[in-house]
Protein backbone atom coordinates (compact mmCIF):
# COMPACT_ATOMS: atom_id res chain seq x y z
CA UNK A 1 0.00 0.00 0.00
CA UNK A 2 3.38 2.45 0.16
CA UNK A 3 4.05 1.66 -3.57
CA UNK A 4 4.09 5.04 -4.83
CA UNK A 5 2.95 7.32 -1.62
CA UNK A 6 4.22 9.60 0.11
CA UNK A 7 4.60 9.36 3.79
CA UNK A 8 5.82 11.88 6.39
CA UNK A 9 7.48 10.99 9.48
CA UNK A 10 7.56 13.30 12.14
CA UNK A 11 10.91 12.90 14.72
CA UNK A 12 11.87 10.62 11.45
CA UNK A 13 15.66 11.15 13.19
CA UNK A 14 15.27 8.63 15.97
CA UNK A 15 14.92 4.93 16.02
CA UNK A 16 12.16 4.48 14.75
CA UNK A 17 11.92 6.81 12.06
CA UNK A 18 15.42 5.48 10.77
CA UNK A 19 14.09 1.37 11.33
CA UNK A 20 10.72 2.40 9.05
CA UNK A 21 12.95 4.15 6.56
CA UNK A 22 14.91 1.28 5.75
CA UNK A 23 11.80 -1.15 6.21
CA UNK A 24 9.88 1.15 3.49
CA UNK A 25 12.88 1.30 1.37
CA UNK A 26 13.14 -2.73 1.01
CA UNK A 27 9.71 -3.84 0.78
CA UNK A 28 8.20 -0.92 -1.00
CA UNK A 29 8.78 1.75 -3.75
CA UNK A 30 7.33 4.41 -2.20
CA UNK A 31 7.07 8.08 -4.25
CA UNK A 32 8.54 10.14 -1.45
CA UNK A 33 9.67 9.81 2.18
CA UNK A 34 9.38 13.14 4.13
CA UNK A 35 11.54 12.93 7.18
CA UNK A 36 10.41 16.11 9.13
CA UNK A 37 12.87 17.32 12.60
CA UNK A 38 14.24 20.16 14.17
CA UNK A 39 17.81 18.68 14.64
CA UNK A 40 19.92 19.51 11.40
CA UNK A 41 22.85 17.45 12.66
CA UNK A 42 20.90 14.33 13.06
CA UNK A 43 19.28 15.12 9.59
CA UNK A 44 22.91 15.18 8.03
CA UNK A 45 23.93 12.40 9.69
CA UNK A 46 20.82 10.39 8.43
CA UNK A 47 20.71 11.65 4.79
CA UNK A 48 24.16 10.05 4.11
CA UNK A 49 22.49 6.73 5.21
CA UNK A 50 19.54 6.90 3.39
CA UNK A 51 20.07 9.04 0.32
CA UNK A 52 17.80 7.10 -1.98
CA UNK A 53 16.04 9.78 -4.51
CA UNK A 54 12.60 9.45 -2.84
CA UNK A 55 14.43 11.03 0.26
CA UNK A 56 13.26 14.80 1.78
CA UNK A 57 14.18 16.31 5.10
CA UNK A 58 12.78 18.90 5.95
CA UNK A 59 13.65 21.09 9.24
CA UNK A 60 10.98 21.63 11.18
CA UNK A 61 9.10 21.61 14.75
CA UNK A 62 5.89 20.30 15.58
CA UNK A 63 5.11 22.89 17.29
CA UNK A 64 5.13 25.20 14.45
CA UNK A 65 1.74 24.46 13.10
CA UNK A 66 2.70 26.65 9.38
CA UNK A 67 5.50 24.81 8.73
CA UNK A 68 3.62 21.28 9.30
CA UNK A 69 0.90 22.37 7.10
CA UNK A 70 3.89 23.11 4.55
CA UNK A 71 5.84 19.89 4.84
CA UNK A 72 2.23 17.56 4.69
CA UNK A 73 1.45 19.08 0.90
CA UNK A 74 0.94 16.29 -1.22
CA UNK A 75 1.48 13.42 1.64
CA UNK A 76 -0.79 10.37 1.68
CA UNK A 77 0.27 8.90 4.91
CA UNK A 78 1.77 9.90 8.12
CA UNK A 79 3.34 8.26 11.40
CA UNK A 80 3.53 10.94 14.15
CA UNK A 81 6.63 9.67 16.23
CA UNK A 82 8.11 13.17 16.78
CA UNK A 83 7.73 13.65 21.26
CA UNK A 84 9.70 14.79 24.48
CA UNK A 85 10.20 11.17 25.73
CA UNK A 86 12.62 11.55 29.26
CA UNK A 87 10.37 10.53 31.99
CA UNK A 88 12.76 12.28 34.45
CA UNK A 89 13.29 15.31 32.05
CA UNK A 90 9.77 15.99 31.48
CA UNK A 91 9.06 16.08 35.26
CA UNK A 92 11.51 18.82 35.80
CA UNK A 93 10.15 20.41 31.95
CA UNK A 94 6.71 20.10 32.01
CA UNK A 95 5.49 23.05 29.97
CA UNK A 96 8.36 21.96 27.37
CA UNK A 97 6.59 18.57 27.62
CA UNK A 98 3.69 19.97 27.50
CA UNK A 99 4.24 22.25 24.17
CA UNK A 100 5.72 19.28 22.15
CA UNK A 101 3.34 16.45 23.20
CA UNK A 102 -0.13 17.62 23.67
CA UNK A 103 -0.07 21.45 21.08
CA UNK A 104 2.35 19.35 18.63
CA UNK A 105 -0.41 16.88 18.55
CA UNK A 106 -2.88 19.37 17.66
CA UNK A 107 -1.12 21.07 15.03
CA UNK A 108 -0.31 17.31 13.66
CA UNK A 109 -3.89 16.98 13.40
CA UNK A 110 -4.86 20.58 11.91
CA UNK A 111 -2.13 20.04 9.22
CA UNK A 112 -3.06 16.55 8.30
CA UNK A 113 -6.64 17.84 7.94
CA UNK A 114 -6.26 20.55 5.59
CA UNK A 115 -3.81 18.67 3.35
CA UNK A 116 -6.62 15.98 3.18
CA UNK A 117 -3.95 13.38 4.44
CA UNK A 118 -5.29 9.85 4.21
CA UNK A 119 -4.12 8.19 7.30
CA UNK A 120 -2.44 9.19 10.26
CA UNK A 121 -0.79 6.94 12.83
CA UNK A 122 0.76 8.45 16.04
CA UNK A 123 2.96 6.41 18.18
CA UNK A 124 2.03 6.31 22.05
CA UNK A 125 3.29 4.58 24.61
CA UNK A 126 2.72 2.12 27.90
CA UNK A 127 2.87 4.94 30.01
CA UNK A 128 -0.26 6.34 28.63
CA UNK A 129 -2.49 4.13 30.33
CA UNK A 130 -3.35 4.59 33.60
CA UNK A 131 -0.54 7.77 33.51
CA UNK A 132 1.83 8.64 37.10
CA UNK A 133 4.55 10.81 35.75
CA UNK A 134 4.45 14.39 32.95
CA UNK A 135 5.22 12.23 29.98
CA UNK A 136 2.53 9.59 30.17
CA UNK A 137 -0.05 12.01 31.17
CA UNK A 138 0.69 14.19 27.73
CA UNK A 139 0.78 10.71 25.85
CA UNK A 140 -2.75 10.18 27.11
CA UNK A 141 -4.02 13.71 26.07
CA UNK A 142 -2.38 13.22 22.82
CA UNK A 143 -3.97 9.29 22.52
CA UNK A 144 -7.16 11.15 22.68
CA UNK A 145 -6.28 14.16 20.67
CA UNK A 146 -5.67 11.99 18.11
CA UNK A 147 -8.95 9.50 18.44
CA UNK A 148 -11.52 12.24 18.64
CA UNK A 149 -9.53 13.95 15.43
CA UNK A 150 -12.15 11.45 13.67
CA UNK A 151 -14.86 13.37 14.63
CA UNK A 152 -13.03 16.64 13.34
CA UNK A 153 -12.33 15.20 9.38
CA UNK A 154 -15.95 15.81 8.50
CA UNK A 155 -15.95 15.79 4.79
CA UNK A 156 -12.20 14.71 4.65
CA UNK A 157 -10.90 11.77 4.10
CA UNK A 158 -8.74 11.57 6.72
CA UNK A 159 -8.65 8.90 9.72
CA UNK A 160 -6.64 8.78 12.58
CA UNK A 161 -5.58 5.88 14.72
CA UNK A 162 -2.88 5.63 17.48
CA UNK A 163 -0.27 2.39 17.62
CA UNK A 164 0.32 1.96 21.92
CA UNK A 165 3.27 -0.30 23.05
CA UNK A 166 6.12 -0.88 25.39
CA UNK A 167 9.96 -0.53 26.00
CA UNK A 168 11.86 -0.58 22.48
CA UNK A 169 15.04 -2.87 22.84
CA UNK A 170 17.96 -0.82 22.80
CA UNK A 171 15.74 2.40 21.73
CA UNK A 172 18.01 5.70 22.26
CA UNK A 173 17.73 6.79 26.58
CA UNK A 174 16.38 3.27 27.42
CA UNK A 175 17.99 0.72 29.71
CA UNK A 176 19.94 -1.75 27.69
CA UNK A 177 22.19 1.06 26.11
CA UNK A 178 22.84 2.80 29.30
CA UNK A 179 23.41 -0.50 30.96
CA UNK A 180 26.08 -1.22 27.93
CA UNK A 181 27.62 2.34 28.69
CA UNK A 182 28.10 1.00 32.43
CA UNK A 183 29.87 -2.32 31.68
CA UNK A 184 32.14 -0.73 29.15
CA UNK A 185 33.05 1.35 30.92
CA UNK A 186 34.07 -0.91 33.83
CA UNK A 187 31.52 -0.57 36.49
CA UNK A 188 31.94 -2.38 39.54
CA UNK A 189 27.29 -2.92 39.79
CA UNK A 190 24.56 -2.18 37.74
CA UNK A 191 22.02 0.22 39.56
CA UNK A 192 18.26 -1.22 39.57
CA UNK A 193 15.95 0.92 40.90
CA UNK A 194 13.51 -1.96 42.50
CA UNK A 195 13.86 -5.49 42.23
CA UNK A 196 10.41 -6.10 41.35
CA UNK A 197 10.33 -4.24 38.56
CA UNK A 198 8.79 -5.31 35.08
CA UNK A 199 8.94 -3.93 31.82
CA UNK A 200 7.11 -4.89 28.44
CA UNK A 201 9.50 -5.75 26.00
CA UNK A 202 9.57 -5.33 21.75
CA UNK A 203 12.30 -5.08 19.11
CA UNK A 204 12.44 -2.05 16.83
CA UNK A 205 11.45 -4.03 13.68
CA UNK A 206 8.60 -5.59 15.73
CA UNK A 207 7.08 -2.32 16.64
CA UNK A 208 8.05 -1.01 13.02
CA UNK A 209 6.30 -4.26 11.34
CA UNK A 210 2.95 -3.34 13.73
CA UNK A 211 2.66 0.15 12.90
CA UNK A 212 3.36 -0.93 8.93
CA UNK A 213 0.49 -3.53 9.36
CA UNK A 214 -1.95 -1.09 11.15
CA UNK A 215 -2.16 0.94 8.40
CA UNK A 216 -3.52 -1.71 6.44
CA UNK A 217 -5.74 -2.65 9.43
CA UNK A 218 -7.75 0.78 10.69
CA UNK A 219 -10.32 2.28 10.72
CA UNK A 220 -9.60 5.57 12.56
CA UNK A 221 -10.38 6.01 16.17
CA UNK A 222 -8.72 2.91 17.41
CA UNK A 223 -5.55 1.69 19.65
CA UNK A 224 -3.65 -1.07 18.82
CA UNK A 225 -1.89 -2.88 21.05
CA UNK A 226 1.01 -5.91 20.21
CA UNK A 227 0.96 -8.77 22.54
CA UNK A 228 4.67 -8.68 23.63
CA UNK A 229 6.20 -10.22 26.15
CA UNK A 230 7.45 -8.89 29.78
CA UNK A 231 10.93 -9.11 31.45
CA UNK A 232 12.31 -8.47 34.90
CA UNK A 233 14.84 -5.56 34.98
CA UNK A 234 17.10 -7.91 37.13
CA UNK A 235 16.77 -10.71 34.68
CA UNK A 236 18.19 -7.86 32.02
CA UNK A 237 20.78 -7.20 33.84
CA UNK A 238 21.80 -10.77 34.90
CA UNK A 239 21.28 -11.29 30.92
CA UNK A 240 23.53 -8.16 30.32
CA UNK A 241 26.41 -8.93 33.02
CA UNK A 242 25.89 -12.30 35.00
CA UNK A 243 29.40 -11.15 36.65
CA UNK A 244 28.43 -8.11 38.44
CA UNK A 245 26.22 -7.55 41.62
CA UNK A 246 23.15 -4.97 41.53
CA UNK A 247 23.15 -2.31 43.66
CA UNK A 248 18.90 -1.02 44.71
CA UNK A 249 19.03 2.97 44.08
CA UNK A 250 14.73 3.46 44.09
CA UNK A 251 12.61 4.56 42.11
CA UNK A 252 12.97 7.54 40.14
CA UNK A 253 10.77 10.67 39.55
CA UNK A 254 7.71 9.55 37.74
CA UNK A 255 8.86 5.93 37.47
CA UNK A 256 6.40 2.98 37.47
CA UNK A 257 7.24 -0.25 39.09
CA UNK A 258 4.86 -1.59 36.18
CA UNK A 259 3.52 -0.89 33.02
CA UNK A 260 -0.18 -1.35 31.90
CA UNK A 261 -0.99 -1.03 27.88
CA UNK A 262 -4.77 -1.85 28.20
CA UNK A 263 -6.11 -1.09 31.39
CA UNK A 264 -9.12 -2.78 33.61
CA UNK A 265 -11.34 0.27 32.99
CA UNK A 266 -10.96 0.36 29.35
CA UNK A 267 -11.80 -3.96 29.56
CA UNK A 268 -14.99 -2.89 28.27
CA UNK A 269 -13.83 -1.45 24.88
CA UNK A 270 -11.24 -3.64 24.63
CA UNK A 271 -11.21 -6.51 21.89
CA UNK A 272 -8.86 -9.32 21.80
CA UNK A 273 -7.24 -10.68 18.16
CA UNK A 274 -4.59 -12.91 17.18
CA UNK A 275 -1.37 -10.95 18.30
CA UNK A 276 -2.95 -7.63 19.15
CA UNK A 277 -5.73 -5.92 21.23
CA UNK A 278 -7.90 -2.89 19.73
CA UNK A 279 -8.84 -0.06 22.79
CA UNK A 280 -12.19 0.36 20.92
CA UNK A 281 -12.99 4.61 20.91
CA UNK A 282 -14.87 5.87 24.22
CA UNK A 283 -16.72 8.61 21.90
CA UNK A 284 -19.23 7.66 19.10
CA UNK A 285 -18.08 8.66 15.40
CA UNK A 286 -20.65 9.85 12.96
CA UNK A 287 -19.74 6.83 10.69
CA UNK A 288 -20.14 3.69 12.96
CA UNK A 289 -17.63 1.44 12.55
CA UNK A 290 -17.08 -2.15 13.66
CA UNK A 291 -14.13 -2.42 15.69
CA UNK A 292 -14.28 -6.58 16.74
CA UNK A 293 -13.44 -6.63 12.58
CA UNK A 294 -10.54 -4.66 10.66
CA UNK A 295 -10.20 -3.73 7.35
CA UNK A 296 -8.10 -6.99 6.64
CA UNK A 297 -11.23 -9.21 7.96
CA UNK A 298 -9.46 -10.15 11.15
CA UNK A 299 -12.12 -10.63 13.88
CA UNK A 300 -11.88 -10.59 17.82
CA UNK A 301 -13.73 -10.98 20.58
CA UNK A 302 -14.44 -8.65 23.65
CA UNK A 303 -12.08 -9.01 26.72
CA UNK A 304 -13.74 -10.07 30.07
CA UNK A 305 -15.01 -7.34 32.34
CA UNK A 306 -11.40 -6.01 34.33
CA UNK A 307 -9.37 -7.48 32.05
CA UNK A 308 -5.65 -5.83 31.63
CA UNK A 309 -2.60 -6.18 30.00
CA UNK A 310 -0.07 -5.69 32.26
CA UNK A 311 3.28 -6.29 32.46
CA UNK A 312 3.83 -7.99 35.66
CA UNK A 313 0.76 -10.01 35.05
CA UNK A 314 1.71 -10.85 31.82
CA UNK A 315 1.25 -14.74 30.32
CA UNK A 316 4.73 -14.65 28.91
CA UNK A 317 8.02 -13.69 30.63
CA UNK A 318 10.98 -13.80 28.68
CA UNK A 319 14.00 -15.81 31.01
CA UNK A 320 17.73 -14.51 31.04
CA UNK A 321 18.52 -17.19 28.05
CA UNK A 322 15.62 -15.85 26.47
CA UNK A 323 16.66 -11.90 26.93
CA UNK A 324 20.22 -12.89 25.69
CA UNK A 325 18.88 -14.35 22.46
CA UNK A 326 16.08 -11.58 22.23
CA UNK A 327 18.42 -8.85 22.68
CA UNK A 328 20.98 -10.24 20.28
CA UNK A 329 18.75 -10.38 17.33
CA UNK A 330 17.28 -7.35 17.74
CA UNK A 331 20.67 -6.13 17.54
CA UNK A 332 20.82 -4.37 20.52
């Protein structure tokens, strides 16, 4: 469906955005790619990876609503990964948060709207649901920015649906890079912050491969979920360095001890497929749509009543054997 397109990434810099590139590049022949950031150096850098002729970057911030309406002429698709992601950062920021997350949202929306952009994915995150800390709680407002953006297309033909899942293996700031950093360094423990602590747990190309299929799958107003598995943070870091000892520094600002993608008071909307759950829109749409079927003809069924998907309730845990091997070919 990318054959010939042209799709806009915001934050197309980071992981992701470079992972999708690369995915689009070797399965598809799409017309343009529209990588659209505010960091010039990171653009550089990028461009003499991926300097295919379908390539644009385009500097930009989105919170600068002109510009966005600019860069999303003439695009037929768009993943909105561009955010302020720092837990810790955005609880000492939270009006930078704030600006980026939530008004970038909007002005993702507005832009998308009056180019008559065809679909719209934005990526959220675990800490979304059931939000403690700056980061998640803008996620959230931006999950529902996003869903009730249906309601806004009116005559256009534009739909909107968010893609919600967990930690990205080796993702830039996240635990198995810093962790890396440590032992290379020569550290004499790793620093967990509780012992109990769980985390959900997805490679790059599997959350890349998800948002890819969703596109193909939505209807607008929907979140998709993967079923991934859960680790312990001290089974990543036995995986990691079996040598050293762990050292218990607590929790740190805004930190969860777990993390919930569906949660019990959403149970109700919630419908169960193969691989993935669908958080079914609280609001109604003007056009009614059947959410227990997508627009492949995959079916679910309704979750029972308190249902959640949480990660230290999960069905599958990965073991350390199972982190080594997951980690390794995910490449991280």
């Amino acid at each position: 469906m990318f054959n010939d397109k042209v799709i806009l990434i915001t934050g197309g810099t980071g992981s992701f955005g470079k992972q999708y590139v690369k995915t689009l590049l070797s399965s598809f022949k799409p017309k343009k790619i529209i990588i659209y950031s505010r960091d010039e150096l990171k653009q550089f850098e990028m461009a003499h990876d991926f300097h295919q002729e379908c390539m644009r970057y385009f500097i930009g911030d989105v919170r600068d609503q002109e510009r966005l309406i600019q860069a999303m002429n003439g695009v037929d698709y768009v993943i909105h990964a561009a955010a302020l992601k720092q837990v810790p950062a955005a609880e000492y920021n939270p009006m930078e948060c704030i600006k980026t997350n939530i008004h970038g949202a909007e002005n993702v929306i507005q832009a998308a709207l009056i180019n008559n952009v065809e679909k719209v994915i934005a990526l959220s995150t675990d800490k979304a649901a059931n939000p403690i800390n700056l980061y998640g709680a803008t996620k959230l407002a931006s999950d529902k920015l996003f869903v009730a953006a249906n309601n806004l297309a009116g005559g256009h033909k534009t739909r909107f649906s968010v893609v919600r899942y967990g930690n990205v293996v080796g993702s830039r700031g996240s635990v198995v890079p810093f962790f890396r950093k440590l032992i290379a360094d020569g550290c004499d423990y790793l620093p967990i912050t509780d012992e109990r602590m769980t985390r959900f747990w997805i490679s790059l190309q599997q959350g890349v491969d998800f948002v890819l299929k969703n596109f193909q799958r939505m209807h607008g107003g929907e979140i998709f979920v993967p079923k991934i598995p859960s680790i312990k943070v001290v089974d990543l870091a036995r995986a990691m360095a079996p040598q050293l000892p762990h050292k218990i520094i607590g929790i740190r600002p805004g930190e969860k001890l777990h993390e919930i993608m569906c949660p019990a008071d959403d149970s109700h909307l919630t419908v169960e497929f193969a691989d993935y759950f669908v958080i079914k829109p609280t609001i109604q749409f003007a056009t009614k749509n059947d959410f227990s079927s997508n627009k492949l003809g995959e079916r679910g069924v309704p979750v029972e009543q308190g249902f959640e998907f949480h990660s230290g309730k999960n069905t599958r845990f990965l073991s350390v054997d199972e982190i080594v091997a997951f980690n390794h070919l995910s490449g991280a």
